[in-house]
N, C-alpha and C. Protein backbone atom coordinates (compact mmCIF):
# COMPACT_ATOMS: atom_id res chain seq x y z
N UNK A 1 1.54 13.83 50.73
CA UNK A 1 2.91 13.45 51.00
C UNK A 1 3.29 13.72 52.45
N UNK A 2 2.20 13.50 53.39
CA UNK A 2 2.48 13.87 54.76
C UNK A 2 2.11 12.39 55.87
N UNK A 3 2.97 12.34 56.51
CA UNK A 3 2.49 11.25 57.62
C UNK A 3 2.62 10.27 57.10
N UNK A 4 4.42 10.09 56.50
CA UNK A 4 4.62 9.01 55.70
C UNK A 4 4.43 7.75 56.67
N UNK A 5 5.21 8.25 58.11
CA UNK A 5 5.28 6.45 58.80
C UNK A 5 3.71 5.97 59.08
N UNK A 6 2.80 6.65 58.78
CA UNK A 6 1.53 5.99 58.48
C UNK A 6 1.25 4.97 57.84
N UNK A 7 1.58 5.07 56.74
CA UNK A 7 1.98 4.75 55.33
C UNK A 7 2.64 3.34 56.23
N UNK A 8 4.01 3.55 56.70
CA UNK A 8 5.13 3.16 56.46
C UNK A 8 4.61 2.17 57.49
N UNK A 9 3.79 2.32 58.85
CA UNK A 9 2.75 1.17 59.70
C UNK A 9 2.39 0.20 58.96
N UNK A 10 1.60 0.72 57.96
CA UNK A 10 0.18 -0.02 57.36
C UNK A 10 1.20 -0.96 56.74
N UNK A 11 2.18 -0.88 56.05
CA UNK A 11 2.88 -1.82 55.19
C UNK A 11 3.87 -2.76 56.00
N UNK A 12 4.02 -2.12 57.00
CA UNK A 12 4.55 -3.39 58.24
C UNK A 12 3.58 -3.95 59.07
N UNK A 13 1.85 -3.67 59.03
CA UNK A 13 1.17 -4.02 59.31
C UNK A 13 0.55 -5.58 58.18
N UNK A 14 1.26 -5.34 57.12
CA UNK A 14 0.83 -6.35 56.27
C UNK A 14 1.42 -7.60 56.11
N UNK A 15 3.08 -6.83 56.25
CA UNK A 15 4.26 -7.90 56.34
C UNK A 15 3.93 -9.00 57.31
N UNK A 16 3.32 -8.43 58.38
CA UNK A 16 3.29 -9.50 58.93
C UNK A 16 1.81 -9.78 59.40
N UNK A 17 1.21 -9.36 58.78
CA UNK A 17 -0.41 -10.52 58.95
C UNK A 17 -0.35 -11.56 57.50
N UNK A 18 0.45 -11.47 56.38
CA UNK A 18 0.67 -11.99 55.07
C UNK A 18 2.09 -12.76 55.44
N UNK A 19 3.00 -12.33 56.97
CA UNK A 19 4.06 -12.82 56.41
C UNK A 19 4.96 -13.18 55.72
N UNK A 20 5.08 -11.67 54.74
CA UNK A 20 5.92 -11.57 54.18
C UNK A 20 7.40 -11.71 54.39
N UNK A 21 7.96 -12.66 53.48
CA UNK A 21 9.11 -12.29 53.34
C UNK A 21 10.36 -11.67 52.75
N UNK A 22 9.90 -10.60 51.90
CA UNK A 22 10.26 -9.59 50.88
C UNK A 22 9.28 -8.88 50.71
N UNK A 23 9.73 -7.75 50.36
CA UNK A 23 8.33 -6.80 49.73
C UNK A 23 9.20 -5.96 48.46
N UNK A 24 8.08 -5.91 47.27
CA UNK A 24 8.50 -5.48 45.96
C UNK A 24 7.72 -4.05 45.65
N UNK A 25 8.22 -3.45 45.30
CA UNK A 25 7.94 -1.87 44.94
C UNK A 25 7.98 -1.90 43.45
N UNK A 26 6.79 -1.41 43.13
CA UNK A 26 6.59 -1.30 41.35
C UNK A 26 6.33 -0.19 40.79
N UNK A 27 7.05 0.37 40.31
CA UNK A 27 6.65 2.41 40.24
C UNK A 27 6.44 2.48 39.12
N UNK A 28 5.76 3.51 38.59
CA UNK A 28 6.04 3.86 37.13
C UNK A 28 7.35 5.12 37.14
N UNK A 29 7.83 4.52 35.80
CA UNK A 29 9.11 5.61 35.42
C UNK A 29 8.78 6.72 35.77
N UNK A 30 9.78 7.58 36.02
CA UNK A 30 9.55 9.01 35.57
C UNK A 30 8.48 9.38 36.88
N UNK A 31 7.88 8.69 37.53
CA UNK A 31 6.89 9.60 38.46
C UNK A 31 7.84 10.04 39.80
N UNK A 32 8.09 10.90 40.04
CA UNK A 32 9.01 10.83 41.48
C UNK A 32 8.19 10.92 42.39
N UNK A 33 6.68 11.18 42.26
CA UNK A 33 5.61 10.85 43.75
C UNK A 33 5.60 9.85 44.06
N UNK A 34 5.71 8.76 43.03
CA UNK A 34 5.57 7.27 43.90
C UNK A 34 6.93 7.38 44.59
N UNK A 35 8.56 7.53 44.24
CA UNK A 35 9.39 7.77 45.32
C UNK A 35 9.63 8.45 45.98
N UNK A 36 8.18 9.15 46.56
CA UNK A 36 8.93 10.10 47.44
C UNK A 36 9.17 9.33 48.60
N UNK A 37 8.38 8.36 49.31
CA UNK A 37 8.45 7.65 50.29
C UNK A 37 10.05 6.83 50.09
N UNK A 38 10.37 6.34 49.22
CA UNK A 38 10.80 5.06 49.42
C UNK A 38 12.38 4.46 49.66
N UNK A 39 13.35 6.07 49.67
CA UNK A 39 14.45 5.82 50.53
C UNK A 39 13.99 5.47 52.34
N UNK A 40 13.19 6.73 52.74
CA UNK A 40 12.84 6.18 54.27
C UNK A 40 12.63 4.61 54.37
N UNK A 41 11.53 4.35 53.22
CA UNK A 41 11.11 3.09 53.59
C UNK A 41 12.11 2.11 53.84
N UNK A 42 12.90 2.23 52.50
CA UNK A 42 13.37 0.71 52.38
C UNK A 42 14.58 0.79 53.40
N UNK A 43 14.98 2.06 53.95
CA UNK A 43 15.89 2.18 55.39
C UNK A 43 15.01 1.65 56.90
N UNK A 44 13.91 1.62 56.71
CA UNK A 44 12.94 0.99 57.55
C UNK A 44 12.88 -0.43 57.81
N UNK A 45 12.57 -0.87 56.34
CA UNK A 45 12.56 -2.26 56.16
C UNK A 45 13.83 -2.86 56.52
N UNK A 46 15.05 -2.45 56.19
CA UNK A 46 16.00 -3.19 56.40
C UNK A 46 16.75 -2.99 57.66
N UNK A 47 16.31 -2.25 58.52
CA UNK A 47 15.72 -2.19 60.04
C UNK A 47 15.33 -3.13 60.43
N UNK A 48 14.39 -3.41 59.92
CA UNK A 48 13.75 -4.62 60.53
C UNK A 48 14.02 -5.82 59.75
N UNK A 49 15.36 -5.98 59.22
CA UNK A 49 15.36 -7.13 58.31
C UNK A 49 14.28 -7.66 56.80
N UNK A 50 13.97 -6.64 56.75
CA UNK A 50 12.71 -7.12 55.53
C UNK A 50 13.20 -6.87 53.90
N UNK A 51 13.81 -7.75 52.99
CA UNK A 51 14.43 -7.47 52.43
C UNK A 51 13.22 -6.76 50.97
N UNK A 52 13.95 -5.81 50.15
CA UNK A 52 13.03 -5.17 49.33
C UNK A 52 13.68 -5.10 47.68
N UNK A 53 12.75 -5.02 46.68
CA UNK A 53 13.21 -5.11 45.60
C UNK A 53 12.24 -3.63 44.96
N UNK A 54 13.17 -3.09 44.15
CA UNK A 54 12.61 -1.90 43.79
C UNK A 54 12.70 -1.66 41.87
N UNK A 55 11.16 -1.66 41.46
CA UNK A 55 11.49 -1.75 40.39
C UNK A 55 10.59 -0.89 39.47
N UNK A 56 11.13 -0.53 38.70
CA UNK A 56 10.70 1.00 37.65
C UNK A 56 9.96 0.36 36.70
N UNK A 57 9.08 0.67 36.08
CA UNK A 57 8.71 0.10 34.14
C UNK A 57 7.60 1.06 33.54
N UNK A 58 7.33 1.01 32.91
CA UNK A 58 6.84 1.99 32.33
C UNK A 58 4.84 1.03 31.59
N UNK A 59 4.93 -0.31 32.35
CA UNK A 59 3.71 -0.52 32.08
C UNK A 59 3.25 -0.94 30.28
N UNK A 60 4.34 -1.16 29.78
CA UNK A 60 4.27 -1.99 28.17
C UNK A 60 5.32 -3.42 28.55
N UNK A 61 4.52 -4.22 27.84
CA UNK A 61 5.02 -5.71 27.40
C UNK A 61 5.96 -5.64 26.92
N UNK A 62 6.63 -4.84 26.48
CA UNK A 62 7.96 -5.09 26.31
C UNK A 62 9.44 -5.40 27.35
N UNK A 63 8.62 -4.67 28.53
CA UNK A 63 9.90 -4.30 30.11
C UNK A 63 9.05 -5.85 30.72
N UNK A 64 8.31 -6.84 30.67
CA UNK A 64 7.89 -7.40 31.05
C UNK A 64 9.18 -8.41 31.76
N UNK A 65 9.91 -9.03 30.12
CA UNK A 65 10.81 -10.13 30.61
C UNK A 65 11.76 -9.73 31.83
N UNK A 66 12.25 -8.00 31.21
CA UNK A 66 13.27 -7.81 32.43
C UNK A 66 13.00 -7.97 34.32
N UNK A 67 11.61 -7.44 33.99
CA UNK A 67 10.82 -7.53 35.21
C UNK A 67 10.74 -8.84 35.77
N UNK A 68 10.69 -9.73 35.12
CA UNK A 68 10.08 -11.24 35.64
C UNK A 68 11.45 -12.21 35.53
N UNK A 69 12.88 -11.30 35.40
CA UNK A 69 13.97 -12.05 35.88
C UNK A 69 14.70 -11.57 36.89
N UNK A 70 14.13 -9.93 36.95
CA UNK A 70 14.15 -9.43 38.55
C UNK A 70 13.60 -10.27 39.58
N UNK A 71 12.27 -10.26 39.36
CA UNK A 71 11.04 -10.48 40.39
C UNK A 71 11.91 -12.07 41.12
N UNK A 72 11.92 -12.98 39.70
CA UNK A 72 12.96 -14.47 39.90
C UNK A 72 14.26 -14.31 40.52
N UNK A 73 15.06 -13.23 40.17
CA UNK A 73 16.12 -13.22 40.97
C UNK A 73 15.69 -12.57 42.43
N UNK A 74 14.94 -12.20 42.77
CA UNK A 74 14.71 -12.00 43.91
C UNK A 74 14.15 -12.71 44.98
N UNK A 75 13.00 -13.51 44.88
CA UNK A 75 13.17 -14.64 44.89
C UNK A 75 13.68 -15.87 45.34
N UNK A 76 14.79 -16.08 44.37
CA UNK A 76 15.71 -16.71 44.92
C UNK A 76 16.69 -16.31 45.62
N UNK A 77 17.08 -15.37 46.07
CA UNK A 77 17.54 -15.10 47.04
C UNK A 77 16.81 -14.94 48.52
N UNK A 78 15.56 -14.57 48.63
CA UNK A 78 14.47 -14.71 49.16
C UNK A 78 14.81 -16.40 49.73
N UNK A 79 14.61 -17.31 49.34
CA UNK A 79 14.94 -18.57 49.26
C UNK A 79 16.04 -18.92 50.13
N UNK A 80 17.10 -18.72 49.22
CA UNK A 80 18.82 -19.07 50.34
C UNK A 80 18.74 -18.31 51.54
N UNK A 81 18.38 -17.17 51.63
CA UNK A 81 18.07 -16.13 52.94
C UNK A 81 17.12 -17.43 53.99
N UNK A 82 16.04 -17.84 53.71
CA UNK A 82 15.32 -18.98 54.32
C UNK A 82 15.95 -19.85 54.55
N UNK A 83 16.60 -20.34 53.83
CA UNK A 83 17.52 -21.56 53.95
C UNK A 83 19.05 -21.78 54.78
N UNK A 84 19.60 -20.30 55.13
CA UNK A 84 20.49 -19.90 55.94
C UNK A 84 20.01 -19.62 57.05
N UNK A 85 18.85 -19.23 57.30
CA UNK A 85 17.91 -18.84 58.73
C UNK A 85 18.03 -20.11 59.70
């Protein structure tokens, strides 16, 4: 848990060799190691304009649908953001 903006390089190192235009965070519930990073981050990202979606599940087919009308609403906003550019 040390030398987060390392971390925090490599994933703006990706954004833009992939050209991303959003980046999605997928944690499992309940772990707070995967967030330990990810207030800095996503204050990073939106620094640099990179918009982010942050989302919890616990890894059963059941959290699936909610997930995949996130992922869609994001997305589309992803979209109009392009389309206002």
């Amino acid at each position: 848990m040390k030398d987060n903006q390392r971390r925090f390089d490599h994933v703006f190192r990706l954004i833009e060799e992939f050209r991303a235009e959003g980046v999605i965070f997928y944690t499992l519930k309940f772990c707070d190691p995967f967030l330990y990073d990810l207030p800095q981050l996503k204050e990073q990202l939106a620094g640099r304009g990179v918009p982010a979606l942050v989302l919890e599940g616990d890894y059963t087919p059941g959290t699936l649908g909610r997930v995949r009308t996130r992922i869609e609403a994001f997305i589309e906003m992803l979209r109009q953001y392009a389309r206002a550019a």
